[in-house]
N, C-alpha and C. Protein backbone atom coordinates (compact mmCIF):
# COMPACT_ATOMS: atom_id res chain seq x y z
N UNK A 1 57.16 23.06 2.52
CA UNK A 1 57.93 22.79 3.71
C UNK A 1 59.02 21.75 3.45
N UNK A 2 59.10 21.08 2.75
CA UNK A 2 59.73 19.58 2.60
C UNK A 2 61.05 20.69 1.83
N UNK A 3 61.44 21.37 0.52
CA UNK A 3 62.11 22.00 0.68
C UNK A 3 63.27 22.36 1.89
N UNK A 4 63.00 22.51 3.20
CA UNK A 4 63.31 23.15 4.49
C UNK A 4 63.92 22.37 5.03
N UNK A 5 64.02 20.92 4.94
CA UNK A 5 64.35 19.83 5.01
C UNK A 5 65.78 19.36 4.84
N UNK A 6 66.65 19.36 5.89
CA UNK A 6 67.74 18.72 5.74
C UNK A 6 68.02 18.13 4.74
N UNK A 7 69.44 18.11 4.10
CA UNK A 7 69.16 17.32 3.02
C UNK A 7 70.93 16.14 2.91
N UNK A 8 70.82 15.43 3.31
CA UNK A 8 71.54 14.08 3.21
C UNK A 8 71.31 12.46 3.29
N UNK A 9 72.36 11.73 3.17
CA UNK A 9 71.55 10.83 2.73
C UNK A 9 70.23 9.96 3.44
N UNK A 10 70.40 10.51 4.70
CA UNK A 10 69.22 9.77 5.53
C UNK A 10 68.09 10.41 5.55
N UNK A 11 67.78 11.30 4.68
CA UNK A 11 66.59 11.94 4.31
C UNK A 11 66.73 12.52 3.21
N UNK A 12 66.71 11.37 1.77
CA UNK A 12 66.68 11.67 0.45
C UNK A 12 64.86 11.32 0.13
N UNK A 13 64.17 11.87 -0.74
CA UNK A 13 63.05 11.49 -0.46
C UNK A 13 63.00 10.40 -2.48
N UNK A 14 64.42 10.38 -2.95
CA UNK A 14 64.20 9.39 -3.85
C UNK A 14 65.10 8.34 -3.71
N UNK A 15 64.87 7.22 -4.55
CA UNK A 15 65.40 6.06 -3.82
C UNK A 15 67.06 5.87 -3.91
N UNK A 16 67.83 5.19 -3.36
CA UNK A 16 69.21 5.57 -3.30
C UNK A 16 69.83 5.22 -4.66
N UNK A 17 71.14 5.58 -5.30
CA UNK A 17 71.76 5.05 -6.63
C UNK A 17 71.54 3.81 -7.25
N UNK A 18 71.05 3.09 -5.77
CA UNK A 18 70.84 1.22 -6.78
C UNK A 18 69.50 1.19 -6.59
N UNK A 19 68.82 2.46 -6.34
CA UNK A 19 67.43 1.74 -6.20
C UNK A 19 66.82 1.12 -5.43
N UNK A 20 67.50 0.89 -3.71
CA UNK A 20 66.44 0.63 -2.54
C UNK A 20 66.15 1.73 -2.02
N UNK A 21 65.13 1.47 -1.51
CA UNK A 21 64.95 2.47 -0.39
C UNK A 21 66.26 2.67 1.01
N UNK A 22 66.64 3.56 1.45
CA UNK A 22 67.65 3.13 2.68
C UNK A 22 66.83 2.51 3.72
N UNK A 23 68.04 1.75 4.57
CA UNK A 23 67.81 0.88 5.59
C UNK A 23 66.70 2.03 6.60
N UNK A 24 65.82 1.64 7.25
CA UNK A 24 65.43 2.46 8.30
C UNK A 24 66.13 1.78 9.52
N UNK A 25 66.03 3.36 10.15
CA UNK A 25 66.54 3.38 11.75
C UNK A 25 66.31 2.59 12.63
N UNK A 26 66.72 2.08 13.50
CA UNK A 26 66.00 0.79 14.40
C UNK A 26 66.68 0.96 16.14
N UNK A 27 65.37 0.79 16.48
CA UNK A 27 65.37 0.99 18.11
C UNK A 27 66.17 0.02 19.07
N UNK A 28 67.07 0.10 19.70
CA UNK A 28 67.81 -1.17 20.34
C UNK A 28 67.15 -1.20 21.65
N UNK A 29 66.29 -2.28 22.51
CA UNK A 29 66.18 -2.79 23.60
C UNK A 29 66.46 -3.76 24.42
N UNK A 30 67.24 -3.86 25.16
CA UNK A 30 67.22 -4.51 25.82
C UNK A 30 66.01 -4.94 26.91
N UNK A 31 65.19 -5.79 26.72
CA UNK A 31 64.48 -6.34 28.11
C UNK A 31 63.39 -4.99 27.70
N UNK A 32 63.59 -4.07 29.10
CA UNK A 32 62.61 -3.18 28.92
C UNK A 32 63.14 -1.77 28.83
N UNK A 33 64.37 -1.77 28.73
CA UNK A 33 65.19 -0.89 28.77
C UNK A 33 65.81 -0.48 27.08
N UNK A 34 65.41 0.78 26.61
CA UNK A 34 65.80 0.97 25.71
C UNK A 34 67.38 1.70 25.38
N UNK A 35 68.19 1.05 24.78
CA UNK A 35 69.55 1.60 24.65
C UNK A 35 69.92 2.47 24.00
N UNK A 36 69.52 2.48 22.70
CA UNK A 36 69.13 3.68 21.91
C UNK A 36 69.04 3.55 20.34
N UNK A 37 69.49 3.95 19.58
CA UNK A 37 69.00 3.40 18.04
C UNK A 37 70.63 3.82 17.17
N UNK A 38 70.28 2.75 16.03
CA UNK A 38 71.18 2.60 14.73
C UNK A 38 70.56 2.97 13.91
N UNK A 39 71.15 3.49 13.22
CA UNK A 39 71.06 4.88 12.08
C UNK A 39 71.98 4.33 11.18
N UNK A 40 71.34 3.59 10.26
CA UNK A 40 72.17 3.53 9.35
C UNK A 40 73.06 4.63 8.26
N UNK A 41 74.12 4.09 7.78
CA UNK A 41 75.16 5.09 7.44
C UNK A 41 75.83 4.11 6.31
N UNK A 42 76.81 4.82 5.48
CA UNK A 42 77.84 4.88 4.70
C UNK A 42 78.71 3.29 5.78
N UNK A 43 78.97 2.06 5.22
CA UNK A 43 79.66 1.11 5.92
C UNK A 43 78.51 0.81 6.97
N UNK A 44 77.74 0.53 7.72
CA UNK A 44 76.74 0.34 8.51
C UNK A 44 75.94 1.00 9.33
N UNK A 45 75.77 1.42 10.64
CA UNK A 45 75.37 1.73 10.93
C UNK A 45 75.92 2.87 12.74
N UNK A 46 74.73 3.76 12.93
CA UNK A 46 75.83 4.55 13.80
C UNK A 46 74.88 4.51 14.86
N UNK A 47 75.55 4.02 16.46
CA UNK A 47 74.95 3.67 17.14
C UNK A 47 74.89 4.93 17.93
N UNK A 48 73.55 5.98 18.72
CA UNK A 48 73.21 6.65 19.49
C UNK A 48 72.41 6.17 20.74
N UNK A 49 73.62 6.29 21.76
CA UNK A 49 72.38 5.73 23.48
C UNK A 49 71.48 7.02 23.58
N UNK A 50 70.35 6.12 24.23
CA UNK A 50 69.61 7.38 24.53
C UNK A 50 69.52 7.08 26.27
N UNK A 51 70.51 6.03 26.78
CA UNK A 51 70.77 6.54 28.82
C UNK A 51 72.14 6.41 28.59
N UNK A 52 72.35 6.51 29.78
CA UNK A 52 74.11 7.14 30.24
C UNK A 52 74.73 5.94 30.45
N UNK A 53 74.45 4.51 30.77
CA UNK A 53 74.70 3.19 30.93
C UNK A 53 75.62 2.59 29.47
N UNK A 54 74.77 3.49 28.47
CA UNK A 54 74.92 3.21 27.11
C UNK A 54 76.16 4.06 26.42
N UNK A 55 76.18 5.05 27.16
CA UNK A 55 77.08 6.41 26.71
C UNK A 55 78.69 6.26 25.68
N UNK A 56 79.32 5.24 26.49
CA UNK A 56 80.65 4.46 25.77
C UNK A 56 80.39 4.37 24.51
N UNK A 57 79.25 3.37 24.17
CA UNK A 57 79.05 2.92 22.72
C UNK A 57 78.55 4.62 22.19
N UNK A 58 78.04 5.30 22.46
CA UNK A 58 77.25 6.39 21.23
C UNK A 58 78.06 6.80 20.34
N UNK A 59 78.12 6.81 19.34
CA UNK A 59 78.73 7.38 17.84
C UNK A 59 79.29 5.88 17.44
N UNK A 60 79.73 5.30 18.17
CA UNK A 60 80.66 4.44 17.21
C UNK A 60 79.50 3.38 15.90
N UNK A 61 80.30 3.37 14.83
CA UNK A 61 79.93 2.78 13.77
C UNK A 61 80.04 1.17 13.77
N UNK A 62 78.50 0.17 13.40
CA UNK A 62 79.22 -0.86 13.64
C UNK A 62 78.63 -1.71 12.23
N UNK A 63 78.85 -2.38 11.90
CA UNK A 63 78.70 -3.25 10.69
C UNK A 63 77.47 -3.87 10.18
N UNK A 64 76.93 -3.59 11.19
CA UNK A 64 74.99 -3.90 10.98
C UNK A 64 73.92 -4.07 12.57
N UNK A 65 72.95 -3.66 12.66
CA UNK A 65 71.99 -3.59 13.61
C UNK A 65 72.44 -4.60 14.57
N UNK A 66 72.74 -5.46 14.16
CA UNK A 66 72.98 -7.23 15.06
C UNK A 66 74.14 -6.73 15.80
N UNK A 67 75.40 -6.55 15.08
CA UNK A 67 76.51 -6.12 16.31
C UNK A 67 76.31 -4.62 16.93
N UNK A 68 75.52 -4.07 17.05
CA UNK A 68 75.23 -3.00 17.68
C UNK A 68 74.28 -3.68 18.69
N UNK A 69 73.50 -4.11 18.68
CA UNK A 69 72.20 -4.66 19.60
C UNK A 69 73.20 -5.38 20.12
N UNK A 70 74.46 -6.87 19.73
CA UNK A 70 75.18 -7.24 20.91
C UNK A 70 76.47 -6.46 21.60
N UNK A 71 76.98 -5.16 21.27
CA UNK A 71 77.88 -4.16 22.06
C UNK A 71 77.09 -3.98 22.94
N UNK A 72 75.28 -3.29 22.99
CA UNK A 72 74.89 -3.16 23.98
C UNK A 72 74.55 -4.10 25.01
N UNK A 73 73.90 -4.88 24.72
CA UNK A 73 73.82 -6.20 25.34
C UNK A 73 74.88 -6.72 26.19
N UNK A 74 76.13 -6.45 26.01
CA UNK A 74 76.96 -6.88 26.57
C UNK A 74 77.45 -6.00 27.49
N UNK A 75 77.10 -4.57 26.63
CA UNK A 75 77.52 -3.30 28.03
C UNK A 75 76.64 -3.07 29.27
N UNK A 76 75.02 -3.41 28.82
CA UNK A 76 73.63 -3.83 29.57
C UNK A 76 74.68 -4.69 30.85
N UNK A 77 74.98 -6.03 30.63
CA UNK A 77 75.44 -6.79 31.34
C UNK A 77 76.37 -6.63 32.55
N UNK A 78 77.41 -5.71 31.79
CA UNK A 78 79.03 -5.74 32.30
C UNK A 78 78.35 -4.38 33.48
N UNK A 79 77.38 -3.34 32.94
CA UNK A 79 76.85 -2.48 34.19
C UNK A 79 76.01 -3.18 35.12
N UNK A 80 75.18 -3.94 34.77
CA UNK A 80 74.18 -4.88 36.16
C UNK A 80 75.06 -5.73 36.68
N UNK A 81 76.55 -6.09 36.61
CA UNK A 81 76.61 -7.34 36.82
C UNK A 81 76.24 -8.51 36.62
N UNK A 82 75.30 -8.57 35.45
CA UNK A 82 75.10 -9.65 35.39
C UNK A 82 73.54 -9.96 35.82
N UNK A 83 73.17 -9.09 36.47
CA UNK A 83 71.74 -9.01 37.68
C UNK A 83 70.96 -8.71 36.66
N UNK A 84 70.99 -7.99 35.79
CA UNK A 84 69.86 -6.85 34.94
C UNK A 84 69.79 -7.60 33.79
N UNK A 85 69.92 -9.14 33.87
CA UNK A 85 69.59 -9.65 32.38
C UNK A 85 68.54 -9.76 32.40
N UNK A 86 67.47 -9.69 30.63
CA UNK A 86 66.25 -9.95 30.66
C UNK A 86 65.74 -10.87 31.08
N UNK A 87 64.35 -11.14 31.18
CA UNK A 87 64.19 -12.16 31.80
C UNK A 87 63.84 -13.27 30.94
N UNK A 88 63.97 -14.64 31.46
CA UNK A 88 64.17 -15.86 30.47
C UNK A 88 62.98 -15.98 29.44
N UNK A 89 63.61 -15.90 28.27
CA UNK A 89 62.26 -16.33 27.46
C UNK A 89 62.40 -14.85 26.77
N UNK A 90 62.83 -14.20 26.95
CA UNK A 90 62.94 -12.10 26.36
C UNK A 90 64.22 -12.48 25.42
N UNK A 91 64.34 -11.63 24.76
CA UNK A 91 65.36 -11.86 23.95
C UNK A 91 65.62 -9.86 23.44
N UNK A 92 66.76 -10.07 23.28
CA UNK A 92 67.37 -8.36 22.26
C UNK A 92 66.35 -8.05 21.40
N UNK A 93 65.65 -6.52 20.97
CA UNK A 93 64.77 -6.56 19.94
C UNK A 93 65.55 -5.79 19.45
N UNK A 94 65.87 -5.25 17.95
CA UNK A 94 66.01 -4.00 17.49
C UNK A 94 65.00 -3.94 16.54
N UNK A 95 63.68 -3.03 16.49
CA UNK A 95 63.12 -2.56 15.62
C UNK A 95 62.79 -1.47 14.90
């Protein structure tokens, strides 16, 4: 079956030209609200929303997990007004 298997670089099953493993994918949340995930890529990483709040950012490429988790964070914001921040003591996860 593995054969059958897409085959690029985000599903090579040996390790990349220098020898890490690639970055894995990582989940962006805000609070309790999940935004959607970075997929790392060629130059960093490619951000997919998985709600419609998020929709602006999906595809665009950003330079690592951290400025993707704060585009959303900030788009989180600019849609609640300001109202829908996590609550104190919560912080951005991407895992």
């Amino acid at each position: 079956m593995q054969a059958v298997r897409a085959r690029n670089e985000l599903h090579v099953d040996r390790p990349t030209r220098r020898g890490a493993e690639p970055a894995p994918t990582r989940i962006i949340e805000i609070g309790e609200v999940t935004a959607g995930i970075a997929v790392p890529e060629k130059g960093g990483v490619r951000f997919f929303s998985s709600q419609s709040d998020f929709d602006l950012l999906d595809g665009t490429v950003f330079g690592s997990v951290e400025q993707a988790a704060r585009a959303a964070r900030e788009r989180f914001r600019a849609r609640s007004g300001g109202r829908g921040r996590p609550a104190e003591g919560r912080r951005l996860i991407a895992v």
